[in-house]
Protein backbone atom coordinates (compact mmCIF):
# COMPACT_ATOMS: atom_id res chain seq x y z
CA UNK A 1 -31.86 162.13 -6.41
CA UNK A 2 -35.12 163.18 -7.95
CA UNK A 3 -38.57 163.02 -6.44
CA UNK A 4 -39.25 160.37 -8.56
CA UNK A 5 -36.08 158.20 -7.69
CA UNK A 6 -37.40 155.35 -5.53
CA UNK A 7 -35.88 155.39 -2.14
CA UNK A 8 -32.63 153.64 -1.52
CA UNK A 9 -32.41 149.94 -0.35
CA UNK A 10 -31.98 149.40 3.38
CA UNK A 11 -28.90 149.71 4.45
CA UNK A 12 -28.46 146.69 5.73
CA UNK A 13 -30.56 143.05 5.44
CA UNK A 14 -32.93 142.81 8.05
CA UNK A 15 -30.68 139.57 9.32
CA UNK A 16 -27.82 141.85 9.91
CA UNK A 17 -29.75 144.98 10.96
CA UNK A 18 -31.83 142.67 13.70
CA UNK A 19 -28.97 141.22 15.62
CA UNK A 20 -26.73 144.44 15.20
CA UNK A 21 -29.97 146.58 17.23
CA UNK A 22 -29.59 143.92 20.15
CA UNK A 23 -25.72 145.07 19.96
CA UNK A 24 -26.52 148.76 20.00
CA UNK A 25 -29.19 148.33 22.89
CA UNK A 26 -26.53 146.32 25.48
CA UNK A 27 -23.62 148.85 24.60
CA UNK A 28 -25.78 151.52 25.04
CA UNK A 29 -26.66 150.06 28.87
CA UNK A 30 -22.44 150.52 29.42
CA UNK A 31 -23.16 154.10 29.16
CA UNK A 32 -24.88 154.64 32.45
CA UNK A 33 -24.07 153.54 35.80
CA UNK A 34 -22.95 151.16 37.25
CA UNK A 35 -20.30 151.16 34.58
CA UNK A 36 -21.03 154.77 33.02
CA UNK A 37 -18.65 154.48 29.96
CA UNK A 38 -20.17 157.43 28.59
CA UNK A 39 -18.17 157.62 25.37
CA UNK A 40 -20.17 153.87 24.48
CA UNK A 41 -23.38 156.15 23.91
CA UNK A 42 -22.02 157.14 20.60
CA UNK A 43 -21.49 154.02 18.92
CA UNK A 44 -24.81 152.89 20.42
CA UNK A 45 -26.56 155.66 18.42
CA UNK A 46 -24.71 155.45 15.76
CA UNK A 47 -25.15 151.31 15.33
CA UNK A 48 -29.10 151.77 16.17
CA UNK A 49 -29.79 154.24 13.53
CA UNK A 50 -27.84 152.75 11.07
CA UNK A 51 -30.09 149.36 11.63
CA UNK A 52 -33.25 151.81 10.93
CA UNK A 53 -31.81 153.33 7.46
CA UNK A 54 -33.88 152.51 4.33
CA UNK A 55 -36.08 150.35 6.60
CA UNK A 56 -39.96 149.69 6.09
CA UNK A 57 -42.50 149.91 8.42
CA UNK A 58 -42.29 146.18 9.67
CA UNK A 59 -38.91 145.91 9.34
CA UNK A 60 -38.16 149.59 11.21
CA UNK A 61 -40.87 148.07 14.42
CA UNK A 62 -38.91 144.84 14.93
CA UNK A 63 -35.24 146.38 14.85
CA UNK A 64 -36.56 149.51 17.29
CA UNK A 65 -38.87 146.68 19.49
CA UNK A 66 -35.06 144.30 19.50
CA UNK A 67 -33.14 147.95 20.79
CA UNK A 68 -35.79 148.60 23.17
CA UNK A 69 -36.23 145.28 24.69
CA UNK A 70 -31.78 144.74 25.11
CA UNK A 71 -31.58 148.20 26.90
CA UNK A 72 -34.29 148.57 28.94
CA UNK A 73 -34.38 145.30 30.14
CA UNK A 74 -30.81 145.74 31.50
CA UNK A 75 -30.89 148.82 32.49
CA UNK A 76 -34.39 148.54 34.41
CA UNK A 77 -33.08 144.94 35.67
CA UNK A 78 -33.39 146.85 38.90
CA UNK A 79 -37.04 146.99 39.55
CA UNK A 80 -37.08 142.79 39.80
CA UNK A 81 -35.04 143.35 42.80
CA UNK A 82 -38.26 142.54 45.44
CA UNK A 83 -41.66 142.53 43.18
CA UNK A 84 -39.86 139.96 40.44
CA UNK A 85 -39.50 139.42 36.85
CA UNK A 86 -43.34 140.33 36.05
CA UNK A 87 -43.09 143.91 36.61
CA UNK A 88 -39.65 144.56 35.51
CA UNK A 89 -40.92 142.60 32.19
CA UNK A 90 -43.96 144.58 31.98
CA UNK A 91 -41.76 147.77 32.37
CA UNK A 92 -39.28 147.06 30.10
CA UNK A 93 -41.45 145.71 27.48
CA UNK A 94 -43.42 148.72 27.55
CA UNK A 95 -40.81 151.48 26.89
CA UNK A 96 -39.57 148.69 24.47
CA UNK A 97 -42.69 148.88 22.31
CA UNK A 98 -42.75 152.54 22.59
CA UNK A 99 -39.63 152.30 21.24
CA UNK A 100 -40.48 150.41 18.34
CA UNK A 101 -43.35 152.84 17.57
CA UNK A 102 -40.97 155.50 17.43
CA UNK A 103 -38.39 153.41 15.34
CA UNK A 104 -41.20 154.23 12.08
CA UNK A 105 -41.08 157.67 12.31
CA UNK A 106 -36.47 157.96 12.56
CA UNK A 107 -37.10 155.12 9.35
CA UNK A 108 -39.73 157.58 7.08
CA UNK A 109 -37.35 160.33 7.82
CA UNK A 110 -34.27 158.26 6.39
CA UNK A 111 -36.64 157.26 3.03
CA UNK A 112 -38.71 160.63 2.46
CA UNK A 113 -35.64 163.52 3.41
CA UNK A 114 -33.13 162.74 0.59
CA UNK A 115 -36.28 163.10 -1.75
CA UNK A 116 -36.87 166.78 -0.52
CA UNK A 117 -33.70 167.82 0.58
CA UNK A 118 -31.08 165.25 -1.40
CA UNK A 119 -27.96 167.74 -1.40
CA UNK A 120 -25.12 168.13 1.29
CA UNK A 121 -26.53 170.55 3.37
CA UNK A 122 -29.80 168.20 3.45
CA UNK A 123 -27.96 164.81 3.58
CA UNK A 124 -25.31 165.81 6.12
CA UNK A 125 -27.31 168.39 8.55
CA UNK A 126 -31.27 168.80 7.93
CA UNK A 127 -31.56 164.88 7.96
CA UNK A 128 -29.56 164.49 10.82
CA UNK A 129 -31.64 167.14 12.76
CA UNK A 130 -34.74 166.03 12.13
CA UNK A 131 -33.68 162.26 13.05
CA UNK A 132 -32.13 163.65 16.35
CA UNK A 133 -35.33 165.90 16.88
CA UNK A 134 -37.51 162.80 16.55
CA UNK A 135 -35.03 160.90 18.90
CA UNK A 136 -35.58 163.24 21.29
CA UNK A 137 -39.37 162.81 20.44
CA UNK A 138 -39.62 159.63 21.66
CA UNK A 139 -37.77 160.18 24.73
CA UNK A 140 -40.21 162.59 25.62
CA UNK A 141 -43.40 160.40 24.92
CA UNK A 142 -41.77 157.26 27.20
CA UNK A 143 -40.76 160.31 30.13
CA UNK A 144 -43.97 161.16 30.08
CA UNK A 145 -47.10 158.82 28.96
CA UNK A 146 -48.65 156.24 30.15
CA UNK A 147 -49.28 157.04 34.17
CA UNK A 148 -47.03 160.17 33.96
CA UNK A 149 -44.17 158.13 32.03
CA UNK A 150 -40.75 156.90 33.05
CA UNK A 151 -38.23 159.52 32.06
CA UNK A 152 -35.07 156.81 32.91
CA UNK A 153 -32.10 155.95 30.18
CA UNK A 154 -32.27 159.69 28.20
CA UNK A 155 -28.82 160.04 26.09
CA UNK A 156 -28.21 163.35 28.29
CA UNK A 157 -27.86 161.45 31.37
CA UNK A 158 -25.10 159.25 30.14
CA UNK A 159 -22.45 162.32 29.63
CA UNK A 160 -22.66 163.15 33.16
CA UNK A 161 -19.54 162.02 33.84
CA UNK A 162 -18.06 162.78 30.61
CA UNK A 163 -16.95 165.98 28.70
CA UNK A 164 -19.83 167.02 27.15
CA UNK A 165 -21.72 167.63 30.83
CA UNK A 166 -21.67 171.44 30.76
CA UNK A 167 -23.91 171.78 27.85
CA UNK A 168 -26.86 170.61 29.92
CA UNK A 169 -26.69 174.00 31.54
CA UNK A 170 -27.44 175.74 28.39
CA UNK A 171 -29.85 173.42 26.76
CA UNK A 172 -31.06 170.74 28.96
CA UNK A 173 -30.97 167.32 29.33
CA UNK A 174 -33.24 166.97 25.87
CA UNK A 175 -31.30 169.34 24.21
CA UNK A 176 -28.21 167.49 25.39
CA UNK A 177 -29.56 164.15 23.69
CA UNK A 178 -30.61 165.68 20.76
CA UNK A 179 -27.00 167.13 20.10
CA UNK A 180 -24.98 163.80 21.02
CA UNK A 181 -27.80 162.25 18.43
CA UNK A 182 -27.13 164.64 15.98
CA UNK A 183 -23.27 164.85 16.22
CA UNK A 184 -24.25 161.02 15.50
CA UNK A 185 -26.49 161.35 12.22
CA UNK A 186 -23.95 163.80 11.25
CA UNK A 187 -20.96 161.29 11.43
CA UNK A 188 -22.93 158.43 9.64
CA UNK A 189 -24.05 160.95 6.49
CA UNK A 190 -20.66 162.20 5.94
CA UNK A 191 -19.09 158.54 5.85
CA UNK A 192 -21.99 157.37 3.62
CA UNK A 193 -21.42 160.39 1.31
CA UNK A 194 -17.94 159.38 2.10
CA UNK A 195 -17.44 163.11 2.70
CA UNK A 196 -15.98 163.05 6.12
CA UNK A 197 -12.48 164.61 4.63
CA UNK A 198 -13.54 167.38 2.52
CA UNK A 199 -13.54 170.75 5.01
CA UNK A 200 -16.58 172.38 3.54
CA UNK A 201 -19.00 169.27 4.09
CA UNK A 202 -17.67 168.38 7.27
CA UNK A 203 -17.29 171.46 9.17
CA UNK A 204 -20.59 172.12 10.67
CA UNK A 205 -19.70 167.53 12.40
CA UNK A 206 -16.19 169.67 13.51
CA UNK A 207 -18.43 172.60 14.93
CA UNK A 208 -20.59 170.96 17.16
CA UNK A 209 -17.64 168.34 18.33
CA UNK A 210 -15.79 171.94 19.15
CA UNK A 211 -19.10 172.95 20.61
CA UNK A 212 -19.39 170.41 22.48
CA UNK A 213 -16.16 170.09 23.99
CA UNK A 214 -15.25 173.73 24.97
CA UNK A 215 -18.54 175.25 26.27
CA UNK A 216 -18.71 175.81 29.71
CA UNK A 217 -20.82 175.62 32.11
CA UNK A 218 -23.54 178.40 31.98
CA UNK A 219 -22.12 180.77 35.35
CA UNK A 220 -25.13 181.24 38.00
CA UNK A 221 -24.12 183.65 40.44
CA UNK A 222 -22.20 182.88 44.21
CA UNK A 223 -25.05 184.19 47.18
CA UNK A 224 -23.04 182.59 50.42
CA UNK A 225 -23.49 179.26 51.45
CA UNK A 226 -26.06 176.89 53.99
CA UNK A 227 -24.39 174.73 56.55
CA UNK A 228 -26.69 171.14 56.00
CA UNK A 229 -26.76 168.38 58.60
CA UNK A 230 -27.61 164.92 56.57
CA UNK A 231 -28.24 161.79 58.48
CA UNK A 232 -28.14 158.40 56.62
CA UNK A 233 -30.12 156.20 59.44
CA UNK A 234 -29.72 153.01 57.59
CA UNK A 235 -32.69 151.67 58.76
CA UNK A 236 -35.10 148.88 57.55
CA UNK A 237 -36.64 151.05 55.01
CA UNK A 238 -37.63 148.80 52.27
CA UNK A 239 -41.17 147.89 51.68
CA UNK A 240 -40.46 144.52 52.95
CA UNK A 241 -38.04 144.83 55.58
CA UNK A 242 -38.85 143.11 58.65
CA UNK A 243 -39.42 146.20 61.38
CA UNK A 244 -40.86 147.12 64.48
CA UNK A 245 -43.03 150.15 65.27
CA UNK A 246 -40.81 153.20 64.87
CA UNK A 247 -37.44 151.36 63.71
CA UNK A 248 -36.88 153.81 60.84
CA UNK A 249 -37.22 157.08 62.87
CA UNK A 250 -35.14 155.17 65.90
CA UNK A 251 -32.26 154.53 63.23
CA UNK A 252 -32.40 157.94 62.08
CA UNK A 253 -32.56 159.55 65.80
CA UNK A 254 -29.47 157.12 66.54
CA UNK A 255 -27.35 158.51 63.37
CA UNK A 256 -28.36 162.04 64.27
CA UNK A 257 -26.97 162.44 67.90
CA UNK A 258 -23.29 162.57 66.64
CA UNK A 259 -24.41 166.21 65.66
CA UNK A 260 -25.87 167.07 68.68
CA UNK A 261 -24.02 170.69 69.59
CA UNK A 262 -22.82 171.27 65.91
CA UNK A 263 -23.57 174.65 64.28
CA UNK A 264 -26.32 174.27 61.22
CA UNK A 265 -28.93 175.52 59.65
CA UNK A 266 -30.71 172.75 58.86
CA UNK A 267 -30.90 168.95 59.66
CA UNK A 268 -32.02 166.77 56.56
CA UNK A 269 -33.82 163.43 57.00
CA UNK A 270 -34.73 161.32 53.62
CA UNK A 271 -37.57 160.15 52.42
CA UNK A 272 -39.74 157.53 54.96
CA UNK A 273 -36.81 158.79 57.44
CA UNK A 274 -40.43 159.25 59.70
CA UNK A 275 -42.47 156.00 60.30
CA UNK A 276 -45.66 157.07 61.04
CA UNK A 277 -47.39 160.63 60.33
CA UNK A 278 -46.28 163.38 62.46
CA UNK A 279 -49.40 165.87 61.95
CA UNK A 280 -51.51 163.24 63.26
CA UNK A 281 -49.43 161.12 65.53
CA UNK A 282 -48.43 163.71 68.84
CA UNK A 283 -45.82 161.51 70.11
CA UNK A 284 -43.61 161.72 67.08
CA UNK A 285 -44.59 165.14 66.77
CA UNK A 286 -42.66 165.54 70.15
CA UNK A 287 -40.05 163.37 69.03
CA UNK A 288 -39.07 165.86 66.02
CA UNK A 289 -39.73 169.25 68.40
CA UNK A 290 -37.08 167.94 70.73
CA UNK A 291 -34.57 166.99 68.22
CA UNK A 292 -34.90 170.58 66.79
CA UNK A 293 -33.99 171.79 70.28
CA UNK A 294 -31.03 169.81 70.72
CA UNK A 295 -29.67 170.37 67.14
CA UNK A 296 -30.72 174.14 67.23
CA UNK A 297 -32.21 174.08 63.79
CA UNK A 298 -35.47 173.06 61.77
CA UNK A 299 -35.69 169.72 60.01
CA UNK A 300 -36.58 168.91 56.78
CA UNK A 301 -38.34 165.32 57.06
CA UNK A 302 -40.61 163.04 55.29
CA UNK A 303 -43.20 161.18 55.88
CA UNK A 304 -46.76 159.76 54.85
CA UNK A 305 -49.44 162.06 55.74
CA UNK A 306 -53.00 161.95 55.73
CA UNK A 307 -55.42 164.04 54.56
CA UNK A 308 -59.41 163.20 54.65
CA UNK A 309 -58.77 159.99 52.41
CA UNK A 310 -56.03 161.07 50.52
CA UNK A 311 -52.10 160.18 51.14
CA UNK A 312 -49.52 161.81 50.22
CA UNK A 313 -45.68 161.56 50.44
CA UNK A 314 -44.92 164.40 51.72
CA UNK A 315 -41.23 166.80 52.81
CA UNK A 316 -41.87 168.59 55.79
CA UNK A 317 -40.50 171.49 57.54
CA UNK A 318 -40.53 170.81 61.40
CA UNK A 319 -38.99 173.09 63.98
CA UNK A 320 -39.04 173.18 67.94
CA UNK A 321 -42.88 174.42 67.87
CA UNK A 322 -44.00 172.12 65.84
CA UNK A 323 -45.01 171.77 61.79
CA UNK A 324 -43.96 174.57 59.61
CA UNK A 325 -46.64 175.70 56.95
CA UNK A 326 -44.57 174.64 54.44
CA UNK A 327 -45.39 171.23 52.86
CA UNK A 328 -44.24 169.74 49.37
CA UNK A 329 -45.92 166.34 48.60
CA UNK A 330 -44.09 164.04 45.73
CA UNK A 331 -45.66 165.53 42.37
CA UNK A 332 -44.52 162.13 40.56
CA UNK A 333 -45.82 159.13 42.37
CA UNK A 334 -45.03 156.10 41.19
CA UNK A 335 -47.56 154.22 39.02
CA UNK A 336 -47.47 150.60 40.21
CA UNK A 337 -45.32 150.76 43.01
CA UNK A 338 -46.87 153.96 45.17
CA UNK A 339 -49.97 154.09 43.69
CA UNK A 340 -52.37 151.97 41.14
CA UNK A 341 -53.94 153.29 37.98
CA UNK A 342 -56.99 152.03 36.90
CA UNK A 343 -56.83 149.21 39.75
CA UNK A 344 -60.05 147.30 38.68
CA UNK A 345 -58.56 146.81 35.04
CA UNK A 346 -55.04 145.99 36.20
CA UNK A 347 -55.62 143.65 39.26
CA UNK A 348 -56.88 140.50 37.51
CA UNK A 349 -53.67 140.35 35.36
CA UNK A 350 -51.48 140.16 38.66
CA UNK A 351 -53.90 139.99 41.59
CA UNK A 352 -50.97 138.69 43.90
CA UNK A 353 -48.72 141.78 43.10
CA UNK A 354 -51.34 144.28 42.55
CA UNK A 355 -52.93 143.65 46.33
CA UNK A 356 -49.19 144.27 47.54
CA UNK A 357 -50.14 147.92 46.73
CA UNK A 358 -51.99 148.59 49.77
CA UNK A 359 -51.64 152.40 49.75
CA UNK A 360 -53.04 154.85 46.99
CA UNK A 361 -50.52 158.07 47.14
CA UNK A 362 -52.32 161.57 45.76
CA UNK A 363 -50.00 163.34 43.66
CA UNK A 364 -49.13 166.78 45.24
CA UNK A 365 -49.35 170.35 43.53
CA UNK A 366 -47.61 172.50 45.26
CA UNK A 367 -44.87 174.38 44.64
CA UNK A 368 -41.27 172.17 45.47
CA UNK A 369 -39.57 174.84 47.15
CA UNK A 370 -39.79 176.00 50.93
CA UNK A 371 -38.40 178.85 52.34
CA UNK A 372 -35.47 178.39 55.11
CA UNK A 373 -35.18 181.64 56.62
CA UNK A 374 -34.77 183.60 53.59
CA UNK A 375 -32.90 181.19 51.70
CA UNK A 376 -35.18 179.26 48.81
CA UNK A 377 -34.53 175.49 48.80
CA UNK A 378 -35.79 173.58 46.33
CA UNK A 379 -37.13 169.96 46.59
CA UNK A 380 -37.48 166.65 44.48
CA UNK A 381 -38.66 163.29 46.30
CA UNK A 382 -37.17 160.15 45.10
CA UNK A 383 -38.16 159.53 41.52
CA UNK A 384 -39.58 163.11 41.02
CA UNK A 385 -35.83 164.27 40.66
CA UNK A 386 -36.21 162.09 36.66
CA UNK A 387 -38.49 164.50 35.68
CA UNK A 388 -37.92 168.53 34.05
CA UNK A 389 -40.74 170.05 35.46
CA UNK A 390 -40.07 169.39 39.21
CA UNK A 391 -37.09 170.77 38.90
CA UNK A 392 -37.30 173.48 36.61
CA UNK A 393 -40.47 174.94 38.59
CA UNK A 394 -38.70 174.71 41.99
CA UNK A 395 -35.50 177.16 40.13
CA UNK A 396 -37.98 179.54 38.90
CA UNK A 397 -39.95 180.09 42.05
CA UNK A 398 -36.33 180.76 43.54
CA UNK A 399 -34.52 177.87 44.61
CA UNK A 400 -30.86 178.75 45.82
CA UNK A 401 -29.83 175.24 46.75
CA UNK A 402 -31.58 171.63 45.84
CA UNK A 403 -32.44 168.56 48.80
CA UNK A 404 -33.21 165.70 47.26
CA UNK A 405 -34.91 163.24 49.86
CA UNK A 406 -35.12 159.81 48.49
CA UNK A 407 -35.11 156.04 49.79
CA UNK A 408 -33.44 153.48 47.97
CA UNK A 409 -33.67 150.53 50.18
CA UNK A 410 -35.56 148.34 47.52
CA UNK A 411 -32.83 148.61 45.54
CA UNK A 412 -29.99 147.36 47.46
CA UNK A 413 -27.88 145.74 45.61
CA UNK A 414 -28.72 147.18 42.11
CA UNK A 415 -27.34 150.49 40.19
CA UNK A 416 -30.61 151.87 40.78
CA UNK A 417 -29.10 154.42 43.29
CA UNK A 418 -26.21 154.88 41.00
CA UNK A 419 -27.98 155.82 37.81
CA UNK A 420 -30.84 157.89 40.26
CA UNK A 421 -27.39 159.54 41.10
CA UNK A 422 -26.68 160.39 37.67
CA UNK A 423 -29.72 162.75 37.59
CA UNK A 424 -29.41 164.43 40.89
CA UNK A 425 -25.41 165.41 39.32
CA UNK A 426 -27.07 166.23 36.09
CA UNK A 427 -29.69 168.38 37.55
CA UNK A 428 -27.50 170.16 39.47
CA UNK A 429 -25.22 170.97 36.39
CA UNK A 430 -28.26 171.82 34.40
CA UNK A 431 -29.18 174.63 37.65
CA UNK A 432 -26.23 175.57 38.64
CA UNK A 433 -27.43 175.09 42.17
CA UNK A 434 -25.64 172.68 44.89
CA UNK A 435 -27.80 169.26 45.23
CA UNK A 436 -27.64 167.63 48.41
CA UNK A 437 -28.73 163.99 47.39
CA UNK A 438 -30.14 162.22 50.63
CA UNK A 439 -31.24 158.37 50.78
CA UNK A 440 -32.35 156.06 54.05
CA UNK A 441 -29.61 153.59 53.12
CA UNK A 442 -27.13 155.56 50.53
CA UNK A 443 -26.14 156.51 48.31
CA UNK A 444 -26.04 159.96 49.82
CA UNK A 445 -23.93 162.91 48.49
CA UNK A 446 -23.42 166.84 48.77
CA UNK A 447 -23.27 167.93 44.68
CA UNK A 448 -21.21 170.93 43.85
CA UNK A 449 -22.78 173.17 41.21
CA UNK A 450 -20.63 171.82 38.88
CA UNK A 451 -21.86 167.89 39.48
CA UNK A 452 -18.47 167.35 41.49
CA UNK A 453 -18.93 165.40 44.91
CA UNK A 454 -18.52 167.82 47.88
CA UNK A 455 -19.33 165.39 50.54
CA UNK A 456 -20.55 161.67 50.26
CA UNK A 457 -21.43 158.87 52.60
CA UNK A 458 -20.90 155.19 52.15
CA UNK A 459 -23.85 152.58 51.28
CA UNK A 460 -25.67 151.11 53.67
CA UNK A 461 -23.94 152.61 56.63
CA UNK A 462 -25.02 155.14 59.06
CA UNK A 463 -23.80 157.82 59.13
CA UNK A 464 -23.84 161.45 59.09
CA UNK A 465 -22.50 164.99 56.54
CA UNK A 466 -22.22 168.44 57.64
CA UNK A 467 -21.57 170.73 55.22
CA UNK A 468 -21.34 174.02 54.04
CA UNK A 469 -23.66 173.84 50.75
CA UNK A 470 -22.89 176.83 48.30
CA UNK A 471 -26.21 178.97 47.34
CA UNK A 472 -26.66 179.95 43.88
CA UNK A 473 -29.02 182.67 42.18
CA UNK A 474 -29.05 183.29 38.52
CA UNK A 475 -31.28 180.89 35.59
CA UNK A 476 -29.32 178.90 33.56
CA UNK A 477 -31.13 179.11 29.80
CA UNK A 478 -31.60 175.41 30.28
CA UNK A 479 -34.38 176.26 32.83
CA UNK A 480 -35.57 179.45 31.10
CA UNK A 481 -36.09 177.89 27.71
CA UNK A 482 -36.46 174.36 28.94
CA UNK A 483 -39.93 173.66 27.79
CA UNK A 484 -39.72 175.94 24.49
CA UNK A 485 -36.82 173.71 23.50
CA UNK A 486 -38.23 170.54 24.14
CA UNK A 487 -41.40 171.38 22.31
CA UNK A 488 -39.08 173.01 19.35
CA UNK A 489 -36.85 169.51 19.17
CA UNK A 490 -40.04 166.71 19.89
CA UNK A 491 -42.86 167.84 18.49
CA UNK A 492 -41.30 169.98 15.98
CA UNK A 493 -39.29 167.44 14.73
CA UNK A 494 -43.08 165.54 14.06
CA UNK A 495 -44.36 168.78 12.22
CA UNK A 496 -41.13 168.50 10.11
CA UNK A 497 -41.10 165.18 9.48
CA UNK A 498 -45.41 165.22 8.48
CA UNK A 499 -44.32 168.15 6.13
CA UNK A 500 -41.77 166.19 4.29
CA UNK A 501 -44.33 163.52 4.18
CA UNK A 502 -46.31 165.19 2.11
CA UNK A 503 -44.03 167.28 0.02
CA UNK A 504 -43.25 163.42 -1.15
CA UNK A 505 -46.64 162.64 -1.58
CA UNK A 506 -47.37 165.95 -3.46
CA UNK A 507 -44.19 165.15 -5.78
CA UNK A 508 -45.14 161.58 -6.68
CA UNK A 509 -48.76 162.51 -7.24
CA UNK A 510 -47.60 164.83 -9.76
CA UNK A 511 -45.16 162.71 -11.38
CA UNK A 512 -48.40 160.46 -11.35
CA UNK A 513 -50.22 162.96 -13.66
CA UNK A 514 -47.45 164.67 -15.56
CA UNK A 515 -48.11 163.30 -19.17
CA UNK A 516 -45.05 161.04 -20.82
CA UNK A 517 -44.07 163.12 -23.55
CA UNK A 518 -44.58 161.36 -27.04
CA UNK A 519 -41.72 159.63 -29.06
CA UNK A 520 -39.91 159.29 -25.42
CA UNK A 521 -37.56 156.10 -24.84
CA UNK A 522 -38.33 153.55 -22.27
């Protein structure tokens, strides 16, 4: 194809392509938990860019806004749990028209690239890269923007369980998405080209699926092991619940005495485990000094603290003398739900639901990693465990082992837990550090470095794990070239796609002014 051929047709009529994104958006949801039929991600890909190929502008926004609005509102059903349909259709309709925005740029690079690049090597592996690059773009934008973002439903996430898990170690969970796109792209150019059977064109599809498969897990190195009491309380932790003064901590006291005598060296408490602020409030101060006594170790506890007019949700270190000076507050607070941006714009929308926000959480800044008597642990509260740089910072400042503290009593009864699970497993696969995954009501797990289950306890049930954690030293390249690659694949991917842009526009403007040469036929 010339520079001067007009771009193809789409591939298919906007009344198939419309219906067939709704298709690709609900199979896509059977990829995560509760179901987590990971191998359903690649047909979901593959049916949701072929609905964008040859597309227009208009026509590329509606198919991406249809896709966005049949995932997310499935897989985000969970936030209508207690607050309702208006801000789980707010949510969802959000990351839906991000998606759509992000549909235009996957649709120029299916019109401009066989222009530049029409031959096998750009049909079946530049086009698919820069499609998967741009994929991975818009993943990025929704993780992060507006309010911090909403990193939830990434492709990467969804092989957790499958075999493709491992490769998370070595390039992340972006890099992980990009590939599974790409392997996608890949698949779709070779059938088009109908080239899938000649060796030549289809090898580097067959390299990556080897890839893919075979690569293991990227080794960290063995540095002894932590023995971790974790107490599921069960308590009335949900923002509604019905509780009196000091229920939570009294359910979590209660689950804790079976492991009164036992040998650890540390007791781990979830997130809200601790009702009311302990650096201000002297009787639960006294509370947590004697329970250190009697278990013989420090605790690791959150609460809500206070500081001048600030709150913060905060994972504390609390030992038989009192507060460590070790404190992590939640880096990722949760717009709408812990906090309220830009209240005076937002509040006359949804006054009702808005004034249900009674507290204004500070983000934190400090490091989220505290040191256990010589042993680095790192830390993630609740949703912060969704996003890379929590994580990645808490590895490089020397994290041995991960406790996740989280509460996921709003959520009874959805695969909100589940699918949070998902990223504590993938996050400790990405590390190659042991993640023990702690919640008020479950679920609650011990993570091998591998993402297998060491220990686990049941849903809504108190109860209690002791366990002998495994500590890991040793970077995985995931963490070490984390941001590098997601910069590379994202924006990148933009540069590359702007840069085809106007190698087309250059082309046609010279085709423009290239004089027809006399005598020539029609």
């Amino acid at each position: 194809m010339s520079a001067t051929t007009p771009p193809a047709r789409p591939l298919l009529r906007l009344a198939f392509a419309a219906p067939l994104s709704v298709v690709a958006g609900l199979l896509l949801v059977t990829a995560y938990p509760a179901l987590a039929w990971w191998p359903m991600a690649f047909p979901a890909v593959a049916l949701a860019l072929l609905t964008l190929i040859g597309r227009r502008f208009w026509s590329a926004v509606l198919v991406g806004l249809l896709f966005g609005i049949a995932f997310f509102s499935v897989n985000l059903l969970f936030t209508a749990r207690y607050l309702g349909p208006i801000p789980w259709a707010a949510l969802f309709m959000l990351e839906a028209l991000l998606t759509a925005v992000f549909a235009v740029p996957l649709a120029l690079a299916y019109r401009w690239m066989p222009r530049i690049a029409p031959g096998a090597v750009g049909r079946t592996l530049v086009l698919p890269a820069l499609v998967a690059g741009l994929w991975v773009l818009r993943e990025q934008i929704v993780g992060s923007w507006p309010y911090s973002g909403f990193p939830w439903g990434r492709i990467g996430v969804s092989q957790v369980n499958g075999p493709f898990a491992e490769v998370a170690s070595w390039a992340g969970m972006s890099g992980l998405s990009f590939l599974i796109v790409l392997l996608c792209a890949m698949v779709i150019e070779l059938v088009r080209r109908r080239r899938l059977r000649r060796g030549l064109v289809a090898a580097p599809a067959a390299v990556l699926l080897v890839a893919l498969l075979v690569l293991p897990q990227f080794p960290t190195t063995a540095a002894g092991s932590l023995r971790v009491g974790a107490v599921q309380g069960n308590g009335p932790a949900g923002y509604f619940d019905q509780r009196a003064r000091n229920a939570v901590l009294n359910a979590q006291l209660a689950a804790s005495a079976p492991l009164f005598g036992q040998q650890m060296d540390v007791l781990l408490w979830p997130e809200g485990g601790v009702d009311s602020d302990p650096t201000a409030n002297s009787a639960t101060s006294a509370v947590l000094e004697e329970l250190s006594r009697r278990v013989d170790a420090p605790l690791l506890i959150s609460a809500v603290t206070e500081r001048g007019p600030e709150l913060f949700n905060s994972a504390l270190l609390w030992t038989s003398e009192g507060q460590s000076a070790t404190t992590y507050d939640k880096r990722h607070p949760v717009p709408f739900g812990e906090y309220v941006p830009d209240r005076a714009f937002w509040e006359p929308f949804a006054p009702d639901l808005i004034g249900l926000i009674g507290r204004e959480y500070t983000p934190g800044t400090a490091t989220p990693l505290i040191d256990l008597n010589g042993v680095g642990v790192g830390l993630a509260i609740c949703f912060d465990v969704i996003y890379d740089d929590v994580v990645w910072d808490g590895a490089e400042a020397g994290a041995q082992v991960y406790m996740f503290q989280t509460n996921n009593a709003d959520f009874r009864g959805t695969d909100e837990n589940l699918q949070q699970l998902a990223f504590a497993q993938m996050r400790a696969i990405e590390t190659g550090r042991a993640v023990v995954n702690l919640s008020t009501v479950g679920t609650s797990q011990v993570i091998a470095p591998d993402g297998s289950t060491l220990d686990a306890l049941p849903i809504d049930t108190a109860g209690h794990m002791l366990t002998d954690v495994p500590l890991r030293t040793g970077l995985t390249p995931a963490v070490v070239l984390g941001p590098a690659v997601k910069i590379v694949l994202g924006w990148g991917s933009l540069a590359g796609l702007l840069a085809v842009g106007l190698l087309v526009a250059v082309r046609a403007r010279r085709t423009k002014r290239t004089p027809t040469p006399e005598g020539a036929g029609v």
